[in-house]
Protein backbone atom coordinates (compact mmCIF):
# COMPACT_ATOMS: atom_id res chain seq x y z
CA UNK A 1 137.05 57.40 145.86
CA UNK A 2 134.79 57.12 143.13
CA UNK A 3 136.33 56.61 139.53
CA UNK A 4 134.76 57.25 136.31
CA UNK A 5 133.57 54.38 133.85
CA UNK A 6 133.40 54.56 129.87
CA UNK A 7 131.15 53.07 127.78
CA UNK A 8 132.51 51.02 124.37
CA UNK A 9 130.05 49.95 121.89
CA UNK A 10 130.82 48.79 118.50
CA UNK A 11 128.68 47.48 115.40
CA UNK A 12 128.27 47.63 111.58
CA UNK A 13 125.01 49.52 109.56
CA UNK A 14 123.03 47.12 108.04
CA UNK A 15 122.94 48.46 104.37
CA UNK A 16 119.13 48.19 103.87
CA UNK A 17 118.12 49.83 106.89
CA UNK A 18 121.16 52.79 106.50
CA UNK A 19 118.86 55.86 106.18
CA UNK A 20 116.53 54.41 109.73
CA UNK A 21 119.55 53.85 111.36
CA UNK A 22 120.97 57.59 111.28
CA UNK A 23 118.05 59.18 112.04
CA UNK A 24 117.50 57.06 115.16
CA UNK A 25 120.95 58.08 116.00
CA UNK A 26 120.43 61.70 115.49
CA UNK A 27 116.61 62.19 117.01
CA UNK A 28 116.69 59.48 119.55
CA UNK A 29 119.64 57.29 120.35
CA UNK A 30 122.34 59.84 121.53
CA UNK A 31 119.59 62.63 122.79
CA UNK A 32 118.84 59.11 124.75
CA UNK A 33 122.06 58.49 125.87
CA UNK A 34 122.89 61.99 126.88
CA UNK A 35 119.17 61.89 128.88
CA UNK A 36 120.29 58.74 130.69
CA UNK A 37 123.41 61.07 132.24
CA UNK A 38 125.96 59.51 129.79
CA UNK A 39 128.59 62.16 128.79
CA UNK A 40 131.65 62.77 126.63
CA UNK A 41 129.90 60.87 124.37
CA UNK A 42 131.73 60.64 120.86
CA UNK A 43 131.10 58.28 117.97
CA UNK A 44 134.15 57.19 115.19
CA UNK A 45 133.08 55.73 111.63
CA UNK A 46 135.37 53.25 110.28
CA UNK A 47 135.36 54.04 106.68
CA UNK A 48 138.55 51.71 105.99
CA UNK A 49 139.86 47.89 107.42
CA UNK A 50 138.47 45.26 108.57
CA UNK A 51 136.97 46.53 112.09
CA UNK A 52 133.01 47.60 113.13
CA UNK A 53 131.86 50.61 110.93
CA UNK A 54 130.66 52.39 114.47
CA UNK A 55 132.81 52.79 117.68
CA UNK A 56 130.68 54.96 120.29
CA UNK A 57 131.93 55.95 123.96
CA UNK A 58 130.33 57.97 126.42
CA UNK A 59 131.45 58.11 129.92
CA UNK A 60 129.99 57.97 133.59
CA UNK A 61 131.31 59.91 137.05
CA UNK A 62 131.25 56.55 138.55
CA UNK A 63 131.33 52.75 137.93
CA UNK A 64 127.85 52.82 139.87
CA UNK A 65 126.27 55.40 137.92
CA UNK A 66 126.93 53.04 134.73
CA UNK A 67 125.55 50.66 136.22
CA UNK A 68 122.63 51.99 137.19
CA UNK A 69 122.30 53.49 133.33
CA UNK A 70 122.71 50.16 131.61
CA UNK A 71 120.29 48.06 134.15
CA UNK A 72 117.69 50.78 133.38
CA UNK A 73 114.42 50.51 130.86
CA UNK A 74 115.39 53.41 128.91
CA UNK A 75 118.72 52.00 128.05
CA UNK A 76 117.43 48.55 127.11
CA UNK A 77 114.54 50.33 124.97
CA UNK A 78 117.17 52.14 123.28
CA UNK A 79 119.93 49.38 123.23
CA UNK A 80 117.10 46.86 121.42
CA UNK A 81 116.22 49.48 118.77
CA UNK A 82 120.01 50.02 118.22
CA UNK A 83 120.34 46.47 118.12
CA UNK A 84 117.61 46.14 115.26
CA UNK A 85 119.08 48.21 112.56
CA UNK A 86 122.52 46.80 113.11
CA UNK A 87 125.03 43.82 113.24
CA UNK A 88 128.05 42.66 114.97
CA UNK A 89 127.07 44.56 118.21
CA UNK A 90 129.03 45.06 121.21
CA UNK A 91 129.66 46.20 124.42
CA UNK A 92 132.16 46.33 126.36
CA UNK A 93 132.68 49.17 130.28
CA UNK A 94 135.93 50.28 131.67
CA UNK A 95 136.24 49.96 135.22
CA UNK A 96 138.41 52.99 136.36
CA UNK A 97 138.17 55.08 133.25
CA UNK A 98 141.19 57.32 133.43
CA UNK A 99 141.09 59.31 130.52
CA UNK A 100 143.11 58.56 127.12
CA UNK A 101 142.10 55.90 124.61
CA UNK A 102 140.44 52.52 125.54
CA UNK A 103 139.57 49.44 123.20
C-alpha cells in the first residue's frame, strides 16, 4: 500500500534580500513546487519566539513520488535559489504521512 509523504522545510529571511525573497516565493518557488506535483502545500510565518521565521509543507501520494521530486533538477534549481536568499535552512520528509501536524 502506498502511503503519502510530507515535506518540512524551515529557514529565516535574510533582512537585506526580504523584498527578492517574496517575490521568488510568489512567481516561482511555490508555482515550482506545485509544478513538481507537490500538494497541500501551506507555508506558516513565525512572527514571535525563538524558532525559523518560515515553516513550509507540501505533501506527496507516495514516499516514491517524493523522492523522485527532491532527486530532480527542477527541485535542486529551485531549492539553491531558496537557499540563496535565506539562512538556517532545513529539511526534513515524513515517511508515512498520515495527516495531522508533523515537526
Amino acid at each position: 500500500m502506498n502511503k503519502p509523504a510530507k515535506l518540512i522545510l524551515r529557514w529565516n529571511i535574510r533582512s537585506e534580500l526580504e523584498s527578492e525573497y517574496f517575490e521568488f516565493m510568489v512567481s516561482e518557488f511555490i508555482p515550482g513546487t506545485n509544478r513538481l506535483g507537490l500538494t497541500d502545500i501551506q507555508a506558516w510565518y513565525t512572527l514571535y519566539g525563538a524558532c525559523e521565521q518560515i515553516l513550509f509543507s507540501a505533501v506527496t501520494n507516495t514516499e516514491e513520488e517524493m523522492e523522485r521530486i527532491l532527486k530532480s533538477e527542477s527541485w535542486e534549481n529551485l531549492q539553491i535559489r531558496l537557499t540563496d536568499l535565506v539562512t538556517d535552512f532545513s529539511k526534513k520528509v515524513i515517511a508515512n504521512a498520515t495527516g495531522g501536524f508533523q515537526i
